[in-house]
N, C-alpha and C. Protein backbone atom coordinates (compact mmCIF):
# COMPACT_ATOMS: atom_id res chain seq x y z
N UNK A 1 0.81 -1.16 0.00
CA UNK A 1 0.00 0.00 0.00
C UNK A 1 0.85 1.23 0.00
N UNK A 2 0.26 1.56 -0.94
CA UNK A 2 1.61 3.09 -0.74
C UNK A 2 0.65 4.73 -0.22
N UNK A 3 1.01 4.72 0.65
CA UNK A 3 0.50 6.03 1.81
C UNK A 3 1.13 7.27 0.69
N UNK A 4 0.49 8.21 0.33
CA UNK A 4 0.60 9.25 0.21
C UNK A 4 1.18 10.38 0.77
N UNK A 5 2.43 10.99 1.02
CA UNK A 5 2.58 11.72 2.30
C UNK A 5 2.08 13.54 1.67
N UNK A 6 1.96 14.17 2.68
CA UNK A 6 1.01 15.55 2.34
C UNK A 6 2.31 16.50 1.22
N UNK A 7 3.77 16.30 1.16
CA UNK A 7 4.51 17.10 0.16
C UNK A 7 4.10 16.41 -1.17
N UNK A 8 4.12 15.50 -1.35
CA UNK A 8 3.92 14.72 -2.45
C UNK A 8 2.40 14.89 -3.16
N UNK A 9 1.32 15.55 -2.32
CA UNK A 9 -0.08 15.76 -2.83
C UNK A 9 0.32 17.60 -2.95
N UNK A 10 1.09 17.80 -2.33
CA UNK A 10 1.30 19.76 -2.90
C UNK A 10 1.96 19.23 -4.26
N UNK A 11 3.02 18.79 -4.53
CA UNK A 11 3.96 18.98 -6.16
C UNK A 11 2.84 18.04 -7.16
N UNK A 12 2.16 17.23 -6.95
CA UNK A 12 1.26 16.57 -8.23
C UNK A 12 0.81 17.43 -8.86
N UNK A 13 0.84 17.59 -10.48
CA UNK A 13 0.02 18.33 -11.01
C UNK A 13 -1.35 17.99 -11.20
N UNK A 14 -2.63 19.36 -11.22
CA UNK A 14 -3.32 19.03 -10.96
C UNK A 14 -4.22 19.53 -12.59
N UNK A 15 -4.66 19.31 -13.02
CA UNK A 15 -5.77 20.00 -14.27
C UNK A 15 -6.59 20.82 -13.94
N UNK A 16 -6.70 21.90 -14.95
CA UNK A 16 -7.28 23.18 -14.54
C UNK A 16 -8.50 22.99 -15.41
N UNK A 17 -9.56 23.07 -14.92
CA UNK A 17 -10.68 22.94 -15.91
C UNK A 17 -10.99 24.55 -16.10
N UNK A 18 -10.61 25.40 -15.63
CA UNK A 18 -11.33 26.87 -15.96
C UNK A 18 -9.74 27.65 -16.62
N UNK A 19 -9.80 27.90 -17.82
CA UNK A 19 -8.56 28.73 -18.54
C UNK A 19 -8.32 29.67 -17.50
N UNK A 20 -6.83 30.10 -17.26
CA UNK A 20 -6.34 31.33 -16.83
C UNK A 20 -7.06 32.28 -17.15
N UNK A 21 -7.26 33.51 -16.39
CA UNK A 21 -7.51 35.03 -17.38
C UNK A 21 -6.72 35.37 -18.50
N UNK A 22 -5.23 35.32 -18.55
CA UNK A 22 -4.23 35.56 -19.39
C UNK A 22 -5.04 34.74 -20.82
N UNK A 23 -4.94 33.40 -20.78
CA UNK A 23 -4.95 32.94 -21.84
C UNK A 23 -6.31 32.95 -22.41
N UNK A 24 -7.23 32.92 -21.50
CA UNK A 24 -9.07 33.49 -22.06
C UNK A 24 -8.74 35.04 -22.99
N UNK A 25 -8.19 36.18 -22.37
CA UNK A 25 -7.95 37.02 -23.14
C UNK A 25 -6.88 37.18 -24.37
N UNK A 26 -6.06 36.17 -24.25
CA UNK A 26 -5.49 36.22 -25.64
C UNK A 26 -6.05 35.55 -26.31
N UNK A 27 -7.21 34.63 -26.58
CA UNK A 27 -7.70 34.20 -27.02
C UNK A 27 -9.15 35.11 -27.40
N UNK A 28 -9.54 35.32 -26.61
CA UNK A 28 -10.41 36.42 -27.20
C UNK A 28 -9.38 37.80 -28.54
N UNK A 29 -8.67 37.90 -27.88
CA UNK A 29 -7.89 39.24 -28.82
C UNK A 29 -7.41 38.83 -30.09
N UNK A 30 -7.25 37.52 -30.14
CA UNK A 30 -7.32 36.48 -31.88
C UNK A 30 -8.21 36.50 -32.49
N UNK A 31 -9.51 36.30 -31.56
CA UNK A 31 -10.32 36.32 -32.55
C UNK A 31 -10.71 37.97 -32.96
N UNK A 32 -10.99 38.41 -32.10
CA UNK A 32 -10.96 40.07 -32.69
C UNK A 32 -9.89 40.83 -33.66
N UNK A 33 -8.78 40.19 -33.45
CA UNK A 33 -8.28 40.36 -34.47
C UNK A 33 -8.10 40.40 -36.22
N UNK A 34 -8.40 38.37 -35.93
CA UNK A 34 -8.94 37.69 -37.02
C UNK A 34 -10.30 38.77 -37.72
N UNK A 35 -11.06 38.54 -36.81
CA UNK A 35 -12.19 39.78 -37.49
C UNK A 35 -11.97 40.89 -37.68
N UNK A 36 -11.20 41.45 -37.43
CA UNK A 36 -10.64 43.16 -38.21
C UNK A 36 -9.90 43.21 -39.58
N UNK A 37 -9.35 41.76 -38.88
CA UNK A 37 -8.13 41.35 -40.67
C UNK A 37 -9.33 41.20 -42.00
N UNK A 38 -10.29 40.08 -41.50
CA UNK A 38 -11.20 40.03 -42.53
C UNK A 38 -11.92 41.02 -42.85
N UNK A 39 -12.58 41.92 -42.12
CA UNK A 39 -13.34 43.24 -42.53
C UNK A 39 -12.33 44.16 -43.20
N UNK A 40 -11.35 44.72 -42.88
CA UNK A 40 -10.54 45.67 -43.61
C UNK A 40 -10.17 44.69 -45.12
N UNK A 41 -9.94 43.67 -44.87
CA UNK A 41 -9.75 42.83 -46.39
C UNK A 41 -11.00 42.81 -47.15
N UNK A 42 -12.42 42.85 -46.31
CA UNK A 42 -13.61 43.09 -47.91
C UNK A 42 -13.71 44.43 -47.99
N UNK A 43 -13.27 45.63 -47.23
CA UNK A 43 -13.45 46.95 -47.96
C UNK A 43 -12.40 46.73 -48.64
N UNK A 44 -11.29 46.47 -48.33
CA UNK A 44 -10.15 46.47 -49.84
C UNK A 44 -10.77 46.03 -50.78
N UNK A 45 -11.07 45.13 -50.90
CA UNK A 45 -11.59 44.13 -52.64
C UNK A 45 -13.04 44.97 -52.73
N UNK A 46 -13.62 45.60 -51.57
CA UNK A 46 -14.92 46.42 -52.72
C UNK A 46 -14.59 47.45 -52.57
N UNK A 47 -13.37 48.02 -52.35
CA UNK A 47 -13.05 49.89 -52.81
C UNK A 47 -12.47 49.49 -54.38
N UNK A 48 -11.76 48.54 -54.36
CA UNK A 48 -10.87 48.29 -55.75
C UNK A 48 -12.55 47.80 -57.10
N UNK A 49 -13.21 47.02 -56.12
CA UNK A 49 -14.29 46.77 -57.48
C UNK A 49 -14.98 47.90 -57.69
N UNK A 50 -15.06 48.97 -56.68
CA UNK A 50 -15.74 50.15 -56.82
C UNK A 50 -15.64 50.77 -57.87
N UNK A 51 -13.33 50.68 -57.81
CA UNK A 51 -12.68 51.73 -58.84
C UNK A 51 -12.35 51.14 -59.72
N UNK A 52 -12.71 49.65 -60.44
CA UNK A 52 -12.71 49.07 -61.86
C UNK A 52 -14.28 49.52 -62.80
N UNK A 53 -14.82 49.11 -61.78
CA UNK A 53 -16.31 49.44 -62.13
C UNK A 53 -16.44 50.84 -62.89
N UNK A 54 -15.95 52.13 -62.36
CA UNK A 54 -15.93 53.24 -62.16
C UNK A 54 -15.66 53.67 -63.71
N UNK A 55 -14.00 53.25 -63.79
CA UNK A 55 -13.30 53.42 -64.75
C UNK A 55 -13.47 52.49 -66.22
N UNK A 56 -14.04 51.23 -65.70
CA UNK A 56 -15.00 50.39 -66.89
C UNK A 56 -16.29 51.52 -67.43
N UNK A 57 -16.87 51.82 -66.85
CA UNK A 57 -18.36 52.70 -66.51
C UNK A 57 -17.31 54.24 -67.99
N UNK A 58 -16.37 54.79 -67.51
CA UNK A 58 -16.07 55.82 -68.16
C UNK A 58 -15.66 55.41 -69.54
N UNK A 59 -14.84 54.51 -69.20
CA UNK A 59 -14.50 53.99 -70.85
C UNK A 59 -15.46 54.15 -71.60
N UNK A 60 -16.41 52.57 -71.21
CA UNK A 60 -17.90 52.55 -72.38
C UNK A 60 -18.36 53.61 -72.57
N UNK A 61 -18.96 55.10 -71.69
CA UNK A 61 -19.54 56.16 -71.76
C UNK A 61 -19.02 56.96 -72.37
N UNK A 62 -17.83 56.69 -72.85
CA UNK A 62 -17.28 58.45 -73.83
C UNK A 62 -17.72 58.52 -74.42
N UNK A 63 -18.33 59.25 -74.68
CA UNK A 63 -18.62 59.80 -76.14
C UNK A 63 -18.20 60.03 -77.51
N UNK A 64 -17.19 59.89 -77.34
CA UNK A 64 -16.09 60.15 -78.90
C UNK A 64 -16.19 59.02 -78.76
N UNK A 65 -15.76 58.18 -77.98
CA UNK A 65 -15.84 56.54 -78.54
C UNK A 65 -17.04 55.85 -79.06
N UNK A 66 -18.49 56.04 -78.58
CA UNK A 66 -19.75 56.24 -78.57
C UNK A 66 -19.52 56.43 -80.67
N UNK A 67 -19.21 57.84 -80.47
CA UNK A 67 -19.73 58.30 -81.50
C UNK A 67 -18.76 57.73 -82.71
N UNK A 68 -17.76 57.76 -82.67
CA UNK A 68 -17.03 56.98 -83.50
C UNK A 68 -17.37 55.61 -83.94
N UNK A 69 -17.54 54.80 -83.09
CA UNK A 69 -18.08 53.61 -83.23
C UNK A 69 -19.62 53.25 -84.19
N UNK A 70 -20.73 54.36 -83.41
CA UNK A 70 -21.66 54.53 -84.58
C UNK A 70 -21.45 54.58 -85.60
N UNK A 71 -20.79 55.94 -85.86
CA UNK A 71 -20.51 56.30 -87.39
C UNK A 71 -19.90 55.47 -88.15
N UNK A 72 -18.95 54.53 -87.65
CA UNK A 72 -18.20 53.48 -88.35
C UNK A 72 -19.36 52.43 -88.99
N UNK A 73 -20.32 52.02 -87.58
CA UNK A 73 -21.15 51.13 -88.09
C UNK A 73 -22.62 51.77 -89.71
N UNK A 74 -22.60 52.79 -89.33
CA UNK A 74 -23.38 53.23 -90.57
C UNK A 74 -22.53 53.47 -91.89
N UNK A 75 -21.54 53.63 -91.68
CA UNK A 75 -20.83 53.48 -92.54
C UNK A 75 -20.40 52.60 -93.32
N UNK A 76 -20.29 51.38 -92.36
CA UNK A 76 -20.23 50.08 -93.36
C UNK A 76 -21.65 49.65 -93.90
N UNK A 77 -22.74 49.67 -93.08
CA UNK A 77 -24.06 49.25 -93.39
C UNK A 77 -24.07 50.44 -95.20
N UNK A 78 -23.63 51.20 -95.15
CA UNK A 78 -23.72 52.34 -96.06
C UNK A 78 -23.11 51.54 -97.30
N UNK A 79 -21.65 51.29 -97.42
CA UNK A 79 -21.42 50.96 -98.01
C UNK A 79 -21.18 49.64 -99.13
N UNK A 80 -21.72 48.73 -97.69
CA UNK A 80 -21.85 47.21 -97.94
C UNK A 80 -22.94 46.85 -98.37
N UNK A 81 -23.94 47.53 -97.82
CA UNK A 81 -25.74 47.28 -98.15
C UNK A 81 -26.60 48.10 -98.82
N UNK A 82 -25.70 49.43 -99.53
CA UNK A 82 -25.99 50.05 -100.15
C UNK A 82 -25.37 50.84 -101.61
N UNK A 83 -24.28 51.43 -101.40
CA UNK A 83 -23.25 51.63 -102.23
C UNK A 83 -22.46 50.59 -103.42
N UNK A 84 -22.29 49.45 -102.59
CA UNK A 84 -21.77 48.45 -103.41
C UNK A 84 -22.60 47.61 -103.97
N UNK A 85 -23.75 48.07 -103.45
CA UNK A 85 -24.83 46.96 -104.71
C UNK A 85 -25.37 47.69 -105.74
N UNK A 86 -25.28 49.26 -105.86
CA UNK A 86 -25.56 49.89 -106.99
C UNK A 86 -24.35 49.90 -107.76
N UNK A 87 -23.33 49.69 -107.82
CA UNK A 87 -22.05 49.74 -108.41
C UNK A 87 -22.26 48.02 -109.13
N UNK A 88 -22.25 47.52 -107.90
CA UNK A 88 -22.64 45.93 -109.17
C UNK A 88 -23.22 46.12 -109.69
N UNK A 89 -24.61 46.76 -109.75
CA UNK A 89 -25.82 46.69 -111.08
C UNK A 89 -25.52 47.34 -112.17
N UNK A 90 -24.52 48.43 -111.97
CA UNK A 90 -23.57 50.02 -112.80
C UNK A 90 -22.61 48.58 -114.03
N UNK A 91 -22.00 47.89 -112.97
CA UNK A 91 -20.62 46.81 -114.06
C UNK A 91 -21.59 45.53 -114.90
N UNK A 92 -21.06 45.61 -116.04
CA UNK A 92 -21.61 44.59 -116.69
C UNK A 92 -21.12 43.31 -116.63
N UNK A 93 -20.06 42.97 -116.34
CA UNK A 93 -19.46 41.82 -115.93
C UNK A 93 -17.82 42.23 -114.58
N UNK A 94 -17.51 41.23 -114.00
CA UNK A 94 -16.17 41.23 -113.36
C UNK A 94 -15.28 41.90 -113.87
N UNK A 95 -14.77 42.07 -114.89
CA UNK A 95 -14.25 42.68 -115.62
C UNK A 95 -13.93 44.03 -115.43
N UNK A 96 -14.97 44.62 -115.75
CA UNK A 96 -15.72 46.02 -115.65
C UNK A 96 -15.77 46.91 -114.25
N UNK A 97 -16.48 45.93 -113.44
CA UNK A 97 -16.31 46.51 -111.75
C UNK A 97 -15.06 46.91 -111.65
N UNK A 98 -13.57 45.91 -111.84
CA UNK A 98 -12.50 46.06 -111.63
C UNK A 98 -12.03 46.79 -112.13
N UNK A 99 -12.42 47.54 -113.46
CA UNK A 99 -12.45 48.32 -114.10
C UNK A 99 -12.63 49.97 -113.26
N UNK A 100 -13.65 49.90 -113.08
CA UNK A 100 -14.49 50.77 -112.45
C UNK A 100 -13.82 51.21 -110.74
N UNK A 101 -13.86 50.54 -110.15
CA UNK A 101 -13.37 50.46 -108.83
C UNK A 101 -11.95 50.62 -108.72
N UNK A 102 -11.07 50.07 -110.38
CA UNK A 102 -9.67 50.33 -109.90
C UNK A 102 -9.09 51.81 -109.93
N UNK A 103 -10.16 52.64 -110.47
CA UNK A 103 -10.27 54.05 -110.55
C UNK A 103 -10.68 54.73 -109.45
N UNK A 104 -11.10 54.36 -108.59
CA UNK A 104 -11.07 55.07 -107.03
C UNK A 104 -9.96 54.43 -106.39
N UNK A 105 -9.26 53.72 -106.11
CA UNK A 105 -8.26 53.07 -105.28
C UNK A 105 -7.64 54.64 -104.54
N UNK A 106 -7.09 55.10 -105.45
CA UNK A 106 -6.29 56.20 -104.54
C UNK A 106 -7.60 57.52 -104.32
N UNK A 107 -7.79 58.28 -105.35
CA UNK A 107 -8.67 59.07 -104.81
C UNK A 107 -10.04 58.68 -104.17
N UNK A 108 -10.31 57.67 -103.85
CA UNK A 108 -11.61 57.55 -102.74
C UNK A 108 -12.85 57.96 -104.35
N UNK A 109 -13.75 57.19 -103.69
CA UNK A 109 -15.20 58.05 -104.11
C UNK A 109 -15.63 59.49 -103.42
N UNK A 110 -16.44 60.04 -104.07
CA UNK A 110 -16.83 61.45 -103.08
C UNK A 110 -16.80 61.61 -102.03
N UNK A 111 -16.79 62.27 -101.27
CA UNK A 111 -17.24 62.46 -100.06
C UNK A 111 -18.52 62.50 -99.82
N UNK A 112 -18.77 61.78 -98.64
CA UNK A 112 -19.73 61.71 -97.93
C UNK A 112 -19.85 62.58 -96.44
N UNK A 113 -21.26 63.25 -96.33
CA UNK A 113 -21.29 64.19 -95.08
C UNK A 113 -22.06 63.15 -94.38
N UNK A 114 -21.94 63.90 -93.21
CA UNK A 114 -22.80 62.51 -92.15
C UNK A 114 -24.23 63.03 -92.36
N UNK A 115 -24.45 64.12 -92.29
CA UNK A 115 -25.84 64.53 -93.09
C UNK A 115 -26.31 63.20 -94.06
N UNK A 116 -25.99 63.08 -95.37
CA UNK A 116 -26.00 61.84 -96.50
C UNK A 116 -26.26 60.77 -95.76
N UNK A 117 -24.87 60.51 -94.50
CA UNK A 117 -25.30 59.14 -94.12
C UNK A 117 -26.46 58.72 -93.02
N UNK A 118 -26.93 59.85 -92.68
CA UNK A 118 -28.19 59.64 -91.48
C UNK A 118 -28.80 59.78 -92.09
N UNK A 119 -29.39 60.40 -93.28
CA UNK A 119 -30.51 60.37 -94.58
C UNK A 119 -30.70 59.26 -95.21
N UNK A 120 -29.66 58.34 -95.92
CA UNK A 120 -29.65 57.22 -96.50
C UNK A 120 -30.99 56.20 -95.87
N UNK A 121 -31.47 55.69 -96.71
CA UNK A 121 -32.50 54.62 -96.39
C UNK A 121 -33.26 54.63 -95.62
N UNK A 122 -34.48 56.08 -96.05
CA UNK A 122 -35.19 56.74 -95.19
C UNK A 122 -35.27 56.74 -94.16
N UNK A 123 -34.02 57.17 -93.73
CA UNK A 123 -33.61 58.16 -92.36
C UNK A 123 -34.06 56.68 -91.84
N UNK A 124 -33.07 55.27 -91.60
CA UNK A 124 -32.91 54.23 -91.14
C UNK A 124 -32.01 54.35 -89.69
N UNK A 125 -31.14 55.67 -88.86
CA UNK A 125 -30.68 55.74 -88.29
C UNK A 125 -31.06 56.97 -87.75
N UNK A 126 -32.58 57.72 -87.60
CA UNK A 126 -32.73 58.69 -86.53
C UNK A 126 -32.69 58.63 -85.32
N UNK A 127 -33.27 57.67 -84.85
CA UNK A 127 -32.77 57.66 -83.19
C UNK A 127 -30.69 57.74 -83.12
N UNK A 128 -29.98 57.04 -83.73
CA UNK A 128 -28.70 56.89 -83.61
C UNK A 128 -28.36 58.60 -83.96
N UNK A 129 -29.05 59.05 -85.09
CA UNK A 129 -28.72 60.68 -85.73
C UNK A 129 -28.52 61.65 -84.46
N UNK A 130 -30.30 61.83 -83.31
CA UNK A 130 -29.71 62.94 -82.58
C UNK A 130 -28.48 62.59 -81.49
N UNK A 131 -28.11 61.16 -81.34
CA UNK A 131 -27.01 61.39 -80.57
C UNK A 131 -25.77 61.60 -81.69
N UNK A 132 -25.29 61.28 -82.46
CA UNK A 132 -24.66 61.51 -83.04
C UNK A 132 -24.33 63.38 -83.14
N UNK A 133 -25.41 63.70 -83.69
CA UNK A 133 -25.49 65.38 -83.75
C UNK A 133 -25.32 66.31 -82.81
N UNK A 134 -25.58 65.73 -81.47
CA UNK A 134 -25.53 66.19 -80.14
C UNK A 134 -23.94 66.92 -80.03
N UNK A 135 -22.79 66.24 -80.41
CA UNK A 135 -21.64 66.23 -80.97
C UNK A 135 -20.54 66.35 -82.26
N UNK A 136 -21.41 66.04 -83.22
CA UNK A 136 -20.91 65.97 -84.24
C UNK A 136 -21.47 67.23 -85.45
N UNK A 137 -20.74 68.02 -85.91
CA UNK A 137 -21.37 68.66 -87.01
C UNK A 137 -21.38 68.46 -88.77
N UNK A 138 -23.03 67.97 -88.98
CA UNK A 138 -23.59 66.75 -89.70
C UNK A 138 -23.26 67.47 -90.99
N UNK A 139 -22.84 68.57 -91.21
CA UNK A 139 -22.26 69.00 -92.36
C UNK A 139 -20.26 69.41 -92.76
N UNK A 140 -19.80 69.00 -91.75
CA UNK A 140 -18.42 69.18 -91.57
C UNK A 140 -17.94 67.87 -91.00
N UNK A 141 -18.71 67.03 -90.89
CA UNK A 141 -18.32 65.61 -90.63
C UNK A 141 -18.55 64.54 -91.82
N UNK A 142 -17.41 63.79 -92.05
CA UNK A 142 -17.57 63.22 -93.59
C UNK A 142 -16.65 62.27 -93.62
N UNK A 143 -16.89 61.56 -94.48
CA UNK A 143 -16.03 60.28 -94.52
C UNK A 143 -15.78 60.07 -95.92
N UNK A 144 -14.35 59.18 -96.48
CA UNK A 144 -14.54 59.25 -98.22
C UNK A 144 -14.06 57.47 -98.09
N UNK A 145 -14.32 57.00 -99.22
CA UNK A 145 -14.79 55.20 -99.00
C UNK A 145 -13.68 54.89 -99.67
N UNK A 146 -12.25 54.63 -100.27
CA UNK A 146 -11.58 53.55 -100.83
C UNK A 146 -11.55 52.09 -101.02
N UNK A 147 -12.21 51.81 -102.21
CA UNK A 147 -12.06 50.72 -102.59
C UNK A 147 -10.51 49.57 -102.66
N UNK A 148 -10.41 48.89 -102.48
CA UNK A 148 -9.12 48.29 -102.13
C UNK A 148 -9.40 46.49 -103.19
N UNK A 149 -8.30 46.13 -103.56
CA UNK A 149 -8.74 45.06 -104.83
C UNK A 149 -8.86 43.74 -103.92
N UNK A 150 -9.59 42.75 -103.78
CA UNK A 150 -10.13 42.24 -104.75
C UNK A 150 -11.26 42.72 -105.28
N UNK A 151 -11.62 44.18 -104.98
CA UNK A 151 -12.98 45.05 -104.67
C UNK A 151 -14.30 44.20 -104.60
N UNK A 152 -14.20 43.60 -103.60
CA UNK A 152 -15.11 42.65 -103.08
C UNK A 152 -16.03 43.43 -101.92
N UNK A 153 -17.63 42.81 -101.57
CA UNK A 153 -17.88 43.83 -100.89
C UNK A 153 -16.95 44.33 -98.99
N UNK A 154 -16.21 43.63 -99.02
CA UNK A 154 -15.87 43.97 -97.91
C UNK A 154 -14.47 44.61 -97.58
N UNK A 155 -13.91 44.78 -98.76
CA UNK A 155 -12.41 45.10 -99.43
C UNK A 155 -12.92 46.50 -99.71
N UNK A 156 -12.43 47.71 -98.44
CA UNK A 156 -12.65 48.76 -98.61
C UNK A 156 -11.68 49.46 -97.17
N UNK A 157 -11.58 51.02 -97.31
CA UNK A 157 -10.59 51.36 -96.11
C UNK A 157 -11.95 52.63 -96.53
N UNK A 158 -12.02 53.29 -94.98
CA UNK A 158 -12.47 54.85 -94.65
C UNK A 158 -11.52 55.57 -94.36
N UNK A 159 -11.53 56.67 -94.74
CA UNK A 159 -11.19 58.26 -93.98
C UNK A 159 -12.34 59.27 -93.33
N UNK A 160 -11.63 59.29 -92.18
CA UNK A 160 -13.35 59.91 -91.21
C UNK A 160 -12.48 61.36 -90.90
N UNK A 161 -13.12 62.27 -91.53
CA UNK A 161 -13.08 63.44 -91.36
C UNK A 161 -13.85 64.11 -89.60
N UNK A 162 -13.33 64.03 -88.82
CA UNK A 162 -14.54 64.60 -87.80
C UNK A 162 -14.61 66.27 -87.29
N UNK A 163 -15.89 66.58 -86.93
CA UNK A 163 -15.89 67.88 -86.81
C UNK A 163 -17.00 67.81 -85.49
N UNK A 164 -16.36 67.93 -84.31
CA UNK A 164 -17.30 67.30 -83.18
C UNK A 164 -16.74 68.04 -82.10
N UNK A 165 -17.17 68.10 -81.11
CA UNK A 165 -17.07 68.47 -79.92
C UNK A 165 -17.06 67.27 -78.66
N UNK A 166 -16.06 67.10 -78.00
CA UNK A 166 -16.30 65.57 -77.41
C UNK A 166 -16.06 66.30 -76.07
């Protein structure tokens, strides 16, 4: 039987079922921590999506870009779906077009005012016209069409004259 003597029950270690104060509060101050790290980390990532957004948002909205882009697109609709199918009906054979077309290569066909091209195909682009005009002046704005060989309909270069306010 082994007797216990009373020094030997003071040095046994004993288990603490209730945490220190010390270590309850550093443990609390982790996690508060932890939660400050994560909150300051989602305003970072939504101040930064704020300022992509922002600067995405300005790009698309310019206006010169806006308007450039229109005018390009009536321009081809102009010349692809309109221009170049009266010129085929003008040539009597392949021959002839090439004929015909190899004579604008350098000097362009006429000029065109953007006036002409918001008129074309009874006024097919008025809603697009007053923004366009809002900026652009529809008689000092013009474009001239070069044909380019195989003078096919899509074998063509522009010169865009602009006269706008952006």
């Amino acid at each position: 039987m082994n007797k216990v003597n009373s020094s030997q029950s003071f040095h046994t270690s004993r288990s603490r079922v209730k945490p220190s104060r010390i270590s309850a509060r550093k443990k609390l101050d982790r996690q508060v921590f932890s939660g400050t790290k994560k909150t300051i980390l989602v305003v970072i990532i939504f101040s930064m999506l704020i300022v992509i957004l922002a600067l995405l948002l300005i790009y698309f909205e310019n206006p010169e870009r806006l308007v450039k882009q229109r005018l390009a697109g009536i321009t081809a609709d102009y010349y692809e779906n309109y221009y170049y199918p009266n010129l085929i009906g003008n040539a009597k054979d392949d021959e002839s077009l090439a004929e015909i077309m190899s004579r604008y290569v350098e000097p362009g066909f006429a000029t065109i005012s953007l006036r002409q091209l918001l008129l074309f195909d009874n006024e097919r682009y008025a809603k697009t016209a007053e923004f366009i005009k809002e900026y652009c002046d529809e008689n000092k704005t013009y474009i001239r069409i070069h044909p380019e060989e195989p003078f096919g309909k899509m074998n063509y270069r522009v010169n865009y004259v602009y006269s706008c306010d952006f």
